[in-house]
C-alpha atoms as a PDB file:
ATOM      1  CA  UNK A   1       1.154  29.046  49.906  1.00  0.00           C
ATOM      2  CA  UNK A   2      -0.457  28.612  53.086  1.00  0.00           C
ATOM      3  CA  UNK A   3      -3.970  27.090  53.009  1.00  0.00           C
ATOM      4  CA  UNK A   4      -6.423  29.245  53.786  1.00  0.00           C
ATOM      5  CA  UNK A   5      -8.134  27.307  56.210  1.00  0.00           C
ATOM      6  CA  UNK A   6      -4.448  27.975  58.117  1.00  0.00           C
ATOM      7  CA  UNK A   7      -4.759  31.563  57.143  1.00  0.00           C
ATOM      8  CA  UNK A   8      -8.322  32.230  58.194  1.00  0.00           C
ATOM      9  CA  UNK A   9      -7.253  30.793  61.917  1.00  0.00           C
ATOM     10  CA  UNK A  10      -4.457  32.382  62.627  1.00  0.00           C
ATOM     11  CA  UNK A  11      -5.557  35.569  61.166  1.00  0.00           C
ATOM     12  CA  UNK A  12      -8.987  35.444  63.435  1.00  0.00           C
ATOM     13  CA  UNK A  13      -6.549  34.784  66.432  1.00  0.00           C
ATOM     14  CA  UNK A  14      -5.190  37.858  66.246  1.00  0.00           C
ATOM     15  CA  UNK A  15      -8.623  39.505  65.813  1.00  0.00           C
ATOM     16  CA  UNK A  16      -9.921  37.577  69.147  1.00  0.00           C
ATOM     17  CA  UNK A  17      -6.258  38.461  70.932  1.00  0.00           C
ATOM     18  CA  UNK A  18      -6.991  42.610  69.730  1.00  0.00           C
ATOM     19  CA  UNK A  19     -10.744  42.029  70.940  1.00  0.00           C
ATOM     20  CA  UNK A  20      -9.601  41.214  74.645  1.00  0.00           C
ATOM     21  CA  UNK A  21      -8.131  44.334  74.832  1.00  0.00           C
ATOM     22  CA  UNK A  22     -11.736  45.801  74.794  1.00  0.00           C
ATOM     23  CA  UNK A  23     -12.280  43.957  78.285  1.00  0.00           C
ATOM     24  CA  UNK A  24     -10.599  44.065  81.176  1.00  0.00           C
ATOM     25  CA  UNK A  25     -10.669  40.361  81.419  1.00  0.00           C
ATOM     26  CA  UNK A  26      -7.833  39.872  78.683  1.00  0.00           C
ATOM     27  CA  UNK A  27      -7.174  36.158  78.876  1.00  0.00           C
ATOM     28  CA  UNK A  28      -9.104  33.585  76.910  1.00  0.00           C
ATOM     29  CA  UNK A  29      -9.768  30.540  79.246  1.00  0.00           C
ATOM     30  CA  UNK A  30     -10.076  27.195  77.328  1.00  0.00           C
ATOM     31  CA  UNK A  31     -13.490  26.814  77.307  1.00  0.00           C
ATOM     32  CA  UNK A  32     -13.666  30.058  76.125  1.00  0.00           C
ATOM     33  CA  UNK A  33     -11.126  29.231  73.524  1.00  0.00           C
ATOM     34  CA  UNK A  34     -13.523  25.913  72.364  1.00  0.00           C
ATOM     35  CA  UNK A  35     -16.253  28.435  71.597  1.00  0.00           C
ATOM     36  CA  UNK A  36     -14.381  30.797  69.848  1.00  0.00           C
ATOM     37  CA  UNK A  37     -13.217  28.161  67.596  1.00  0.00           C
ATOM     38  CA  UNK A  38     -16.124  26.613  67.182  1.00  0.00           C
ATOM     39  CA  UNK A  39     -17.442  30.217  65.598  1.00  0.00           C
ATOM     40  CA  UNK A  40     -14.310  30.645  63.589  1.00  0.00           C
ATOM     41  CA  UNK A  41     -15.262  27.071  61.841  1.00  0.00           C
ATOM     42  CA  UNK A  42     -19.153  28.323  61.671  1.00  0.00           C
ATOM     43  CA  UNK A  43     -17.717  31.628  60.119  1.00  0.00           C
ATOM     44  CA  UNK A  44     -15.705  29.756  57.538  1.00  0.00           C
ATOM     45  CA  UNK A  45     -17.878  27.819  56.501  1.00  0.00           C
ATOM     46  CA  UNK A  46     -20.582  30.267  55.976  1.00  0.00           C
ATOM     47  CA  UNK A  47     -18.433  32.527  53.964  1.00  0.00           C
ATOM     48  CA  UNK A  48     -17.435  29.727  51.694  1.00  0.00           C
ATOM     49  CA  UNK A  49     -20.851  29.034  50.799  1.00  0.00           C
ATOM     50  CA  UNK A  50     -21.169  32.742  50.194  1.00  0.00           C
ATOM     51  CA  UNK A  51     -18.186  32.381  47.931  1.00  0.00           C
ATOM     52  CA  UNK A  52     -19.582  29.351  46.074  1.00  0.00           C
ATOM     53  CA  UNK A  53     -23.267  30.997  45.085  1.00  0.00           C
ATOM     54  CA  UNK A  54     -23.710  29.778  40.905  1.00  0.00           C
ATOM     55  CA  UNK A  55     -23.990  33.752  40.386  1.00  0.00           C
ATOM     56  CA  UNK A  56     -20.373  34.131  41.114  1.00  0.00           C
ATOM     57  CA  UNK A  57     -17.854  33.394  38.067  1.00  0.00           C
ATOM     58  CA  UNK A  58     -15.223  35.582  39.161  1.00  0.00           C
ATOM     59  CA  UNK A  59     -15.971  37.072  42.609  1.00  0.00           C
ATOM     60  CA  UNK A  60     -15.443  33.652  44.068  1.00  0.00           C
ATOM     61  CA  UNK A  61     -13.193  31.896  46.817  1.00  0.00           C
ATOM     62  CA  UNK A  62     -10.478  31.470  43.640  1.00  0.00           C
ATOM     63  CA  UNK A  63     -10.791  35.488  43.862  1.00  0.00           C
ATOM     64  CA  UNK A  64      -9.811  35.148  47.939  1.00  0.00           C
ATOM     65  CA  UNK A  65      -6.943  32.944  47.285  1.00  0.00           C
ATOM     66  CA  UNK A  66      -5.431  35.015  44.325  1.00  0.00           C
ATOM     67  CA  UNK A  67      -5.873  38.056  46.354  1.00  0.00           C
ATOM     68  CA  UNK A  68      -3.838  36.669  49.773  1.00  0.00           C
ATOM     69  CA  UNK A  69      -1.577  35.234  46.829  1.00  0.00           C
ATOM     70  CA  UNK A  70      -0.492  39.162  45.541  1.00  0.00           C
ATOM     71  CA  UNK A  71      -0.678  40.461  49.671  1.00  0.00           C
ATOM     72  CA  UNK A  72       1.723  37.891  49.713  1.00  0.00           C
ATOM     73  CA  UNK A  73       4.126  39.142  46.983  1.00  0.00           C
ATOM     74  CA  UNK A  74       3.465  42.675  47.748  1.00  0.00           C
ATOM     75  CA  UNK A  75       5.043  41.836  51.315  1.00  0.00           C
ATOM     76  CA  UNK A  76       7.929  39.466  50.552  1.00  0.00           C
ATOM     77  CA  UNK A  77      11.117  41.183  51.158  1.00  0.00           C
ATOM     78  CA  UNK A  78       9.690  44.154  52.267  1.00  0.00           C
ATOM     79  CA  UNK A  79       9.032  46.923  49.993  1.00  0.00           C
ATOM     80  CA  UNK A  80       9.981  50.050  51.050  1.00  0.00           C
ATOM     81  CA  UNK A  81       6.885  52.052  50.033  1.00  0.00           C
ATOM     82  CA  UNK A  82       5.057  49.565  52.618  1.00  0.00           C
ATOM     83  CA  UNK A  83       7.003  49.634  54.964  1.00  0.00           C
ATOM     84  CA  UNK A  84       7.188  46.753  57.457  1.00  0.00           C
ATOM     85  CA  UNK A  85       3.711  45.721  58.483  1.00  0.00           C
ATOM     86  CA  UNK A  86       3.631  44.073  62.481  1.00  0.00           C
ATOM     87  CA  UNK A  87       1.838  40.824  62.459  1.00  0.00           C
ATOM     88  CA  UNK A  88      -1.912  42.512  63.274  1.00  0.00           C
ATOM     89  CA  UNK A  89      -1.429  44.366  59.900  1.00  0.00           C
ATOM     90  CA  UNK A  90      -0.889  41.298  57.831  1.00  0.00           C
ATOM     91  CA  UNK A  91      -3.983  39.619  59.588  1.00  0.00           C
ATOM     92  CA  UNK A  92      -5.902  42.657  58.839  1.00  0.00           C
ATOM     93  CA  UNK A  93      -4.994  42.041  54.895  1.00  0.00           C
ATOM     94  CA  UNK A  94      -5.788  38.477  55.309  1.00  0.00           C
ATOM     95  CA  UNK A  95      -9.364  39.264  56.821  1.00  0.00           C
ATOM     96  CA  UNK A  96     -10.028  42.070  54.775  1.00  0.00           C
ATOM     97  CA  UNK A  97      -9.376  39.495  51.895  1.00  0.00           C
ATOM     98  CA  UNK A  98     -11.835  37.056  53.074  1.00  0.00           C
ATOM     99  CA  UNK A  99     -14.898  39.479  53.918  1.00  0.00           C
ATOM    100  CA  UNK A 100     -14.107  42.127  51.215  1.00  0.00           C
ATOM    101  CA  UNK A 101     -16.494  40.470  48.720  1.00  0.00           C
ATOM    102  CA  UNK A 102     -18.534  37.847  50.875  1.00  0.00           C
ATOM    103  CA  UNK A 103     -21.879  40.160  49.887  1.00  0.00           C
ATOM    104  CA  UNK A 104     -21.702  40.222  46.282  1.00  0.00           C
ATOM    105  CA  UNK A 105     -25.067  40.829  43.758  1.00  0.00           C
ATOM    106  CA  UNK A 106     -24.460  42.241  40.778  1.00  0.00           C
ATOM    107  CA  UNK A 107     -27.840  44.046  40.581  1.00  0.00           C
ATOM    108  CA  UNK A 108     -26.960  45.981  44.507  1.00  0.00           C
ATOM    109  CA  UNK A 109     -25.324  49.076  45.049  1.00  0.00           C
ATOM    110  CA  UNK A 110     -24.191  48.350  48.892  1.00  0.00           C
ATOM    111  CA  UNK A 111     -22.012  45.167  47.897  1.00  0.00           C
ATOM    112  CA  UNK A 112     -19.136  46.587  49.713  1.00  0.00           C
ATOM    113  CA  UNK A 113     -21.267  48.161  53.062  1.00  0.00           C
ATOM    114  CA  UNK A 114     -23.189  44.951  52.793  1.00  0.00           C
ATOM    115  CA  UNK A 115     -20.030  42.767  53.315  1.00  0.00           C
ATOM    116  CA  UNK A 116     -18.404  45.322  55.724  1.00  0.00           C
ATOM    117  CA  UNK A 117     -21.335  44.857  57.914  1.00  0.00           C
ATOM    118  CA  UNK A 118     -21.322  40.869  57.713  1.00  0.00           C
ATOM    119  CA  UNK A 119     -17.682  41.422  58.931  1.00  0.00           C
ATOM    120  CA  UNK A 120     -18.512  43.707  61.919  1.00  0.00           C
ATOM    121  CA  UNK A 121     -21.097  41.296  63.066  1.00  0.00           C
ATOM    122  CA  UNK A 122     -18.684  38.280  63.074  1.00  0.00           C
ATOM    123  CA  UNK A 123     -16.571  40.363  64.995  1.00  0.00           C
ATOM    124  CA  UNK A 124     -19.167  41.353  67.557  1.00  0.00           C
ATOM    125  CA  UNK A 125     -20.013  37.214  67.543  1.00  0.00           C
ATOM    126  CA  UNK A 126     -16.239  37.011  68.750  1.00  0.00           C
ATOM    127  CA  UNK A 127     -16.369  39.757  71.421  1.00  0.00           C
ATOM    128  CA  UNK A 128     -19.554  38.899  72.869  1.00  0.00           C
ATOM    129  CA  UNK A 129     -18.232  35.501  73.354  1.00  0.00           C
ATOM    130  CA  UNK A 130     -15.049  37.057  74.984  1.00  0.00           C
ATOM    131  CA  UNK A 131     -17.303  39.210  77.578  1.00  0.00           C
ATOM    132  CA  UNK A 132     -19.872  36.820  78.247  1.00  0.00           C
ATOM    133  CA  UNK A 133     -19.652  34.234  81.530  1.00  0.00           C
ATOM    134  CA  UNK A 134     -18.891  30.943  80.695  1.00  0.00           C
ATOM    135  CA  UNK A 135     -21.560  28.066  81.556  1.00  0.00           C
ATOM    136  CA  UNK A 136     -19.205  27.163  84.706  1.00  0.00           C
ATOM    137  CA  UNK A 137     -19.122  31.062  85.309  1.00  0.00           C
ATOM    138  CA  UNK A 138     -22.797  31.435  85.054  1.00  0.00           C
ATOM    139  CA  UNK A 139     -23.318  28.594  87.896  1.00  0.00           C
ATOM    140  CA  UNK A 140     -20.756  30.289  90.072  1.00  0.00           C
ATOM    141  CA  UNK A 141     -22.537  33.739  90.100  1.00  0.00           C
ATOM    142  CA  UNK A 142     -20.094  35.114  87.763  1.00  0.00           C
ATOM    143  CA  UNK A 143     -22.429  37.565  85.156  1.00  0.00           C
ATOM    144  CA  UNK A 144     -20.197  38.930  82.906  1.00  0.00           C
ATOM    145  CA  UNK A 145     -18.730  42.014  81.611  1.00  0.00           C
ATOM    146  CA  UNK A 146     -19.495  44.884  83.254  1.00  0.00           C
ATOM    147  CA  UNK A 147     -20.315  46.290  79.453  1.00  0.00           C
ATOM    148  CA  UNK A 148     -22.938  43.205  79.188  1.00  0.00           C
ATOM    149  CA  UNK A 149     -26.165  44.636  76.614  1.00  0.00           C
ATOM    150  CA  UNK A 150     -24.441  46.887  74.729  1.00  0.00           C
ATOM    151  CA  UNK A 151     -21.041  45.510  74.636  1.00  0.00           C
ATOM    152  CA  UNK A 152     -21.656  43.318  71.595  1.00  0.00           C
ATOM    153  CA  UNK A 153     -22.377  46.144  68.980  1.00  0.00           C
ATOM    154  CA  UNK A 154     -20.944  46.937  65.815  1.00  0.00           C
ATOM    155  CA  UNK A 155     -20.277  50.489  66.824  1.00  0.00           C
ATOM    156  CA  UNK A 156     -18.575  49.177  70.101  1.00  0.00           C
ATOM    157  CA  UNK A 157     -16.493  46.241  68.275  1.00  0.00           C
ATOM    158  CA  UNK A 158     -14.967  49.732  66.051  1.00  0.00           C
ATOM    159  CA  UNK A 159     -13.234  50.484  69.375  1.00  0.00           C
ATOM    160  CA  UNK A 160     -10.532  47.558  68.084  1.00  0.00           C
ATOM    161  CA  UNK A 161      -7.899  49.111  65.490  1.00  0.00           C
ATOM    162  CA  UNK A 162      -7.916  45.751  63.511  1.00  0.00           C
ATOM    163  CA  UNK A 163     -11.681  46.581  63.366  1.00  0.00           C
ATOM    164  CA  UNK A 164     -11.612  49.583  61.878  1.00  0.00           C
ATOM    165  CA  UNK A 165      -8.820  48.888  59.415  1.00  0.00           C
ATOM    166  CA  UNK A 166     -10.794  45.502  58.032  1.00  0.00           C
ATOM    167  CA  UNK A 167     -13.843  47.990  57.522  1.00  0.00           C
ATOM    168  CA  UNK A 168     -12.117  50.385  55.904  1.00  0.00           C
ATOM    169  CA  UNK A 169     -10.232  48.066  53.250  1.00  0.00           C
ATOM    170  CA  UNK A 170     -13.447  46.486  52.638  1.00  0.00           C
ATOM    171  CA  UNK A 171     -15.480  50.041  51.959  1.00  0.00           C
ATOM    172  CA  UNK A 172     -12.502  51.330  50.109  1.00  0.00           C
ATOM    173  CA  UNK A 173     -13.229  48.962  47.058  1.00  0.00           C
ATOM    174  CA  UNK A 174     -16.293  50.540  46.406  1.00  0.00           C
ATOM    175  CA  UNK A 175     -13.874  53.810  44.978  1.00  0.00           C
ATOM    176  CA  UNK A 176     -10.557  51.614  44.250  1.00  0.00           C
ATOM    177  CA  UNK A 177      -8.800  54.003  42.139  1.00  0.00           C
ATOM    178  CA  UNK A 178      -9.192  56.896  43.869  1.00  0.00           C
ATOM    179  CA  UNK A 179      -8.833  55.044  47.272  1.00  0.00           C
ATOM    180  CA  UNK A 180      -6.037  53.958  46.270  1.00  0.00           C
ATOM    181  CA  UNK A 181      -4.274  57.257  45.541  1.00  0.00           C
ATOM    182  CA  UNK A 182      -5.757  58.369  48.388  1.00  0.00           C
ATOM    183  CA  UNK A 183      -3.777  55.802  50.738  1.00  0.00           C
ATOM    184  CA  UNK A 184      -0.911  56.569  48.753  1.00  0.00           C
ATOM    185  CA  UNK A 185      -1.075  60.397  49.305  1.00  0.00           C
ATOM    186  CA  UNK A 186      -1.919  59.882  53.368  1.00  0.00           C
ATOM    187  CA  UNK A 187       1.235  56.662  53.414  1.00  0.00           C
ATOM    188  CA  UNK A 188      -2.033  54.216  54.612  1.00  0.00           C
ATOM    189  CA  UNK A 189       0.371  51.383  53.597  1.00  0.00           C
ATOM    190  CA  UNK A 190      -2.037  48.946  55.135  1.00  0.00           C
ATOM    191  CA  UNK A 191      -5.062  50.043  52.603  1.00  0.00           C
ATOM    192  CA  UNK A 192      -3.245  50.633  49.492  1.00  0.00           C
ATOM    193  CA  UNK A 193      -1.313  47.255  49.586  1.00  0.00           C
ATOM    194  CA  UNK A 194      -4.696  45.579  50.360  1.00  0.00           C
ATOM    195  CA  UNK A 195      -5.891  47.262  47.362  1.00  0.00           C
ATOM    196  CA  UNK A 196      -3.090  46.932  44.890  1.00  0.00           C
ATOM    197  CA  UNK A 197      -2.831  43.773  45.698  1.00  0.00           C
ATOM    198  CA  UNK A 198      -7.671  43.585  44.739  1.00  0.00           C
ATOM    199  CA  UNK A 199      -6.746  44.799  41.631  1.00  0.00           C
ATOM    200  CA  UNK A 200      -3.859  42.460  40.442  1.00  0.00           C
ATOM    201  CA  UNK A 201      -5.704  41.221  37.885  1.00  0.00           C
ATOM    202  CA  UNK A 202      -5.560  44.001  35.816  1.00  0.00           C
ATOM    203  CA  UNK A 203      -1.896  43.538  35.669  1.00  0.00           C
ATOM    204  CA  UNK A 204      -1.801  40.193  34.889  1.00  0.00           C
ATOM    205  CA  UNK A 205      -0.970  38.275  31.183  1.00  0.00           C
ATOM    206  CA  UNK A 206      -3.134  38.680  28.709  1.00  0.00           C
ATOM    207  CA  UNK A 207      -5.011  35.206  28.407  1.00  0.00           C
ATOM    208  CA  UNK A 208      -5.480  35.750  32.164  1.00  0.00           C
ATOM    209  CA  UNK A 209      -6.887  39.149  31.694  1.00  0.00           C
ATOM    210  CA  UNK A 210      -9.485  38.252  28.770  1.00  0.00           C
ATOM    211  CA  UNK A 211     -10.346  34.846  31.100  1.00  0.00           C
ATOM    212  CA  UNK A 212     -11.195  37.461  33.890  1.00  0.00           C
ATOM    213  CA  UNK A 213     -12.978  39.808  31.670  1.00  0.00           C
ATOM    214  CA  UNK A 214     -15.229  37.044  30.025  1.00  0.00           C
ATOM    215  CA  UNK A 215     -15.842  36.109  33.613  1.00  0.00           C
ATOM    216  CA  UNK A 216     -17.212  39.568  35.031  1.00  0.00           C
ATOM    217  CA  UNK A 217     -19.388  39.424  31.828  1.00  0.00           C
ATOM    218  CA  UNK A 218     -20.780  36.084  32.691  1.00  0.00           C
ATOM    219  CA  UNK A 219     -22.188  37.282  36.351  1.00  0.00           C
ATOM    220  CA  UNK A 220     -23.631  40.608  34.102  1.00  0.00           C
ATOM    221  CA  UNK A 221     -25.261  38.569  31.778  1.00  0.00           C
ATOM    222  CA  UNK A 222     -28.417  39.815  32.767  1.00  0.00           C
ATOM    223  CA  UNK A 223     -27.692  43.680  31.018  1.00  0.00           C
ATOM    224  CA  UNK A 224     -28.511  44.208  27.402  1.00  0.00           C
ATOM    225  CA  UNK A 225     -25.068  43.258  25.653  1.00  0.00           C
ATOM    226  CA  UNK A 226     -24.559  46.855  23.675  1.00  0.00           C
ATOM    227  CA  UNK A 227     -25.165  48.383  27.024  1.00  0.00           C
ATOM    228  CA  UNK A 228     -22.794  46.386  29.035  1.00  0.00           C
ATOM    229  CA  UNK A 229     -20.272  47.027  26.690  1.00  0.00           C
ATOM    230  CA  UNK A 230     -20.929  50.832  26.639  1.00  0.00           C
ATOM    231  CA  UNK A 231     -20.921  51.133  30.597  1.00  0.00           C
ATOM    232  CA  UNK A 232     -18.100  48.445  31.105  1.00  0.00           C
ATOM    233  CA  UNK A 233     -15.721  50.644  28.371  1.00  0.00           C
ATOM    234  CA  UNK A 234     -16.532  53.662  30.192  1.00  0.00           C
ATOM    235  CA  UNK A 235     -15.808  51.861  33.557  1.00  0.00           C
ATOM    236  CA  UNK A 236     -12.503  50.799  32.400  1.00  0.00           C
ATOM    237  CA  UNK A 237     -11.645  54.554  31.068  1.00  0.00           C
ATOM    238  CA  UNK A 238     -12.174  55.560  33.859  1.00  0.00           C
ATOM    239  CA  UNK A 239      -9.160  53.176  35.922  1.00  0.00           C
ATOM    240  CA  UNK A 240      -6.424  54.435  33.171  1.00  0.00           C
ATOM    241  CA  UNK A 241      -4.359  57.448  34.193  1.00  0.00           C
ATOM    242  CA  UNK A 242      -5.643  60.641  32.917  1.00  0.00           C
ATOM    243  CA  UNK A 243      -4.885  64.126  32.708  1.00  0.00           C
ATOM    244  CA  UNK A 244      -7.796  66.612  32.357  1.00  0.00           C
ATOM    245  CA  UNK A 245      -7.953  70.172  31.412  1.00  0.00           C
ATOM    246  CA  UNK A 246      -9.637  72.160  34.568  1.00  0.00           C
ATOM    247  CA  UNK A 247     -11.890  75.318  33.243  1.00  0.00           C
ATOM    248  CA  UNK A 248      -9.939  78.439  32.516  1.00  0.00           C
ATOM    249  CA  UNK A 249      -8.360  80.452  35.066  1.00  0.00           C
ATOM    250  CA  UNK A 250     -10.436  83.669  35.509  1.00  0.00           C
ATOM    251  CA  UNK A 251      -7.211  85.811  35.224  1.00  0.00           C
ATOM    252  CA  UNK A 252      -5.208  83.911  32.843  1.00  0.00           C
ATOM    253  CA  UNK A 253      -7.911  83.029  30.771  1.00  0.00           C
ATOM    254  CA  UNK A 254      -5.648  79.687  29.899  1.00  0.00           C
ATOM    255  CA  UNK A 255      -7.022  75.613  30.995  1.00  0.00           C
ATOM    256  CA  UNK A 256      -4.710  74.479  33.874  1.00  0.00           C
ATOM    257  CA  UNK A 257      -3.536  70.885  32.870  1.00  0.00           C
ATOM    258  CA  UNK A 258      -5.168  68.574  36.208  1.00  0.00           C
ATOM    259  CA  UNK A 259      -4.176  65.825  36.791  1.00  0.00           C
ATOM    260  CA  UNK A 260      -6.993  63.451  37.926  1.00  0.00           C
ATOM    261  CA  UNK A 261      -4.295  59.871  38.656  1.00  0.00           C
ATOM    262  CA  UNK A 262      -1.457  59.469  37.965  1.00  0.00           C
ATOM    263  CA  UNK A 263      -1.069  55.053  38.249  1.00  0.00           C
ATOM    264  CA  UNK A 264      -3.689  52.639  38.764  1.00  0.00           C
ATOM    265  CA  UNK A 265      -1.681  51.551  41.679  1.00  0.00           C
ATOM    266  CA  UNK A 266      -0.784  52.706  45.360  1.00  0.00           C
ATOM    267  CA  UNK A 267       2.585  51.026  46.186  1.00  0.00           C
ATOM    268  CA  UNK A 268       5.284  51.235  44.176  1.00  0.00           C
ATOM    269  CA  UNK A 269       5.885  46.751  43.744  1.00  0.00           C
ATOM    270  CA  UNK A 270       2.528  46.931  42.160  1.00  0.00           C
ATOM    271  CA  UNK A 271       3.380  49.519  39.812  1.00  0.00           C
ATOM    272  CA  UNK A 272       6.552  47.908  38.966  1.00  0.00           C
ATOM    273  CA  UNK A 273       5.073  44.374  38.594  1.00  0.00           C
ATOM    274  CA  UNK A 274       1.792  45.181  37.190  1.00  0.00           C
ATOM    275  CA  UNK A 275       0.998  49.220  36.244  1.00  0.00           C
ATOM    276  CA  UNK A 276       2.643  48.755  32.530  1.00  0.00           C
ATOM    277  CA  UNK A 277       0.761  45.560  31.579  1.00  0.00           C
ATOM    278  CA  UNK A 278      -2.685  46.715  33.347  1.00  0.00           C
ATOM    279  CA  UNK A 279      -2.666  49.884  31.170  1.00  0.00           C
ATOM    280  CA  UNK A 280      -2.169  47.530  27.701  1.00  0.00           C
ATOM    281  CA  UNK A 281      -4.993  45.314  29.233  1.00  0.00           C
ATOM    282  CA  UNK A 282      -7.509  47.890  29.887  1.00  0.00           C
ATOM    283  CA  UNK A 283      -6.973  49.789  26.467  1.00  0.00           C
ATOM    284  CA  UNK A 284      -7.157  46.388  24.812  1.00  0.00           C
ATOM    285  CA  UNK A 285     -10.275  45.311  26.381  1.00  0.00           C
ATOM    286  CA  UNK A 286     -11.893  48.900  25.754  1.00  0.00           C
ATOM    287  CA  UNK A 287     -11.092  48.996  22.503  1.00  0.00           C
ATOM    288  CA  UNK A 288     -12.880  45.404  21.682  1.00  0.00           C
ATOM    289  CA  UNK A 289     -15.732  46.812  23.956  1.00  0.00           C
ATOM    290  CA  UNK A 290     -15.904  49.802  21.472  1.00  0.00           C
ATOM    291  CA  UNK A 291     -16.040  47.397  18.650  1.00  0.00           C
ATOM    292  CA  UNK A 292     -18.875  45.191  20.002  1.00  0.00           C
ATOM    293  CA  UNK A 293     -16.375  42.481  21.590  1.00  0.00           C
ATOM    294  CA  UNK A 294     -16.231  40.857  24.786  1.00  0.00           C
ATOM    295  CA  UNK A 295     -13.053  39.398  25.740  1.00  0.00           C
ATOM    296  CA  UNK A 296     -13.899  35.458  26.088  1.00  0.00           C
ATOM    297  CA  UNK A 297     -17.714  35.703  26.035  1.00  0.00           C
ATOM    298  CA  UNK A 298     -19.583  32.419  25.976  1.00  0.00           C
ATOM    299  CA  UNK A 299     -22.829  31.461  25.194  1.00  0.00           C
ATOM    300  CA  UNK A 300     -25.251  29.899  27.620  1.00  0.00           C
ATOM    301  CA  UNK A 301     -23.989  26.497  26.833  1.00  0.00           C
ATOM    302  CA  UNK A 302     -20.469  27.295  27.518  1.00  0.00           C
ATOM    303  CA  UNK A 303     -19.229  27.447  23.941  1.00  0.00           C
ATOM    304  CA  UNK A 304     -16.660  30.717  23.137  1.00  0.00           C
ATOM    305  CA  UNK A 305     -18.712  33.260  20.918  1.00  0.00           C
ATOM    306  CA  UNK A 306     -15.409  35.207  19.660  1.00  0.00           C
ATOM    307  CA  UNK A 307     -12.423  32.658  18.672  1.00  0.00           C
ATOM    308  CA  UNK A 308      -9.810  33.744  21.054  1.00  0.00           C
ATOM    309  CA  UNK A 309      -7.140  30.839  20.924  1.00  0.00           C
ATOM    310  CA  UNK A 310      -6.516  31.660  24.856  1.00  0.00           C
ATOM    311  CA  UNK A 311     -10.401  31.819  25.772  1.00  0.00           C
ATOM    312  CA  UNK A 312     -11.917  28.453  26.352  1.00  0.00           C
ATOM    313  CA  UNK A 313     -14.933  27.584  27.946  1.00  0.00           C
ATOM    314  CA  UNK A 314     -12.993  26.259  31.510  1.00  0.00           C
ATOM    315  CA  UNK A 315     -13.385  30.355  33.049  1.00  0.00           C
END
């Protein structure tokens, strides 16, 4: 794959090339061009030391990568539930990858707003550095953008369709499963193979899984155990398909079967590659919640609490 230094570039390229279009000075000059990299670099770096904080054991850049890794197989040879994406869409999955968790605290609510905003303020960075003179401008009497003072704001930088469609993957994982058959229902191929492709995990093998599920419990270590293990079962429930019986029907006086979701997933690779093994997973991991087991818990020191031949301490 790709690095995703590589990635990161040429996706923010076509972020900065969709930005011009908000001015009607659409060409990037090259000193122009040095800034704007020089930001992309700053950008990078920044949300890689976001990625690296000690309170992260799963929501990390190894999270980023594994995500662009399943956009990628999600897109190879074009599946015909998602249709073929143009080259701003894939950027926009790329992106969305890299900001969708940059604000993460276990202990906060407004993880997902928090990081959607971080993303519409690099992207307001970008444009104001598109509408704004250069340095040889500024000595020639050039001053900017007509737009210059209120050009730069979030709400203006939504005027961009990549812009939007970033924000809206990145809120979206606040509700995935529902989201997700949301984007299904409306054919938002864009948002449901972005979050398909968020929730691979689930669908993954089983010593994968349990690694992953020892690893959300180490950045909740700070909840009483019986309670994580009550709210983290009832979390889970809640992701597996479900039909539920609506109230009785005033005339019939019978319960109407409803059927809350059908699959875990949006596009139908994902459900192919990974709906069958997600359900086992999550009913697995439930049921050892249910019984007072974590799936590859440590201890403080590292050590494995439950012997699980495929959980070591390396998470």
């Amino acid at each position: 794959m790709e690095s995703l230094g590589n990635r990161w570039q040429s996706s923010v390229g076509c972020l900065i090339n969709e930005l011009c279009l908000l001015s009607s000075a659409t060409t990037v000059d090259d000193e122009r061009q040095q800034a704007l990299d020089a930001q992309s670099h700053s950008w990078l770096d920044t949300i890689s030391k976001l990625y690296a904080e000690p309170h992260r054991a799963y929501h990390n850049m190894t999270h980023v990568q594994d995500v662009i890794a399943s956009l990628d197989f999600l897109l190879d040879g074009r599946d015909v539930s998602i249709g073929a994406l143009t080259t701003n869409e894939e950027s926009v999955l790329i992106l969305a990858a890299f900001f969708h968790d940059v604000v993460y605290n276990p202990k906060s609510s407004t993880n997902e707003k928090d990081s959607a905003d971080l993303f519409l303020q690099f992207a307001a960075e970008l444009t104001k550095t598109i509408f704004s003179p250069t340095p040889k401008q500024q000595e020639e009497g050039i001053s900017g953008d007509d737009n210059d003072g209120q050009a730069y704001t979030q709400q203006y930088v939504r005027n961009c369709k990549m812009v939007t469609q970033i924000e809206e993957c990145i809120i979206a994982t606040a509700t995935h499963i529902s989201s997700a058959e949301s984007a299904h229902e409306m054919q938002n191929h864009t948002l449901a193979t972005f979050l398909d492709a968020d929730m691979s995990i689930l669908g993954k093998d089983v010593d994968v899984y349990d690694k992953y599920a020892g690893c959300i419990r180490r950045e909740y270590e700070f909840v009483e155990r019986e309670m994580y293990c009550e709210k983290r079962a009832d979390i889970l429930e809640s992701f597996l398909p479900l039909i539920v019986e609506a109230e009785a029907n005033t005339s019939s006086k019978s319960a109407i079967p409803v059927k809350r979701h059908a699959f875990i997933y949006a596009t139908e690779k994902a459900r192919q590659q990974w709906e069958e093994q997600a359900r086992k997973n999550l009913k697995n991991e439930i049921e050892m919640l249910r019984r007072g087991i974590i799936p590859c818990e440590t201890q403080k020191d590292g050590s494995c609490i439950q012997e699980q031949p495929h959980c070591t301490s390396q998470l």
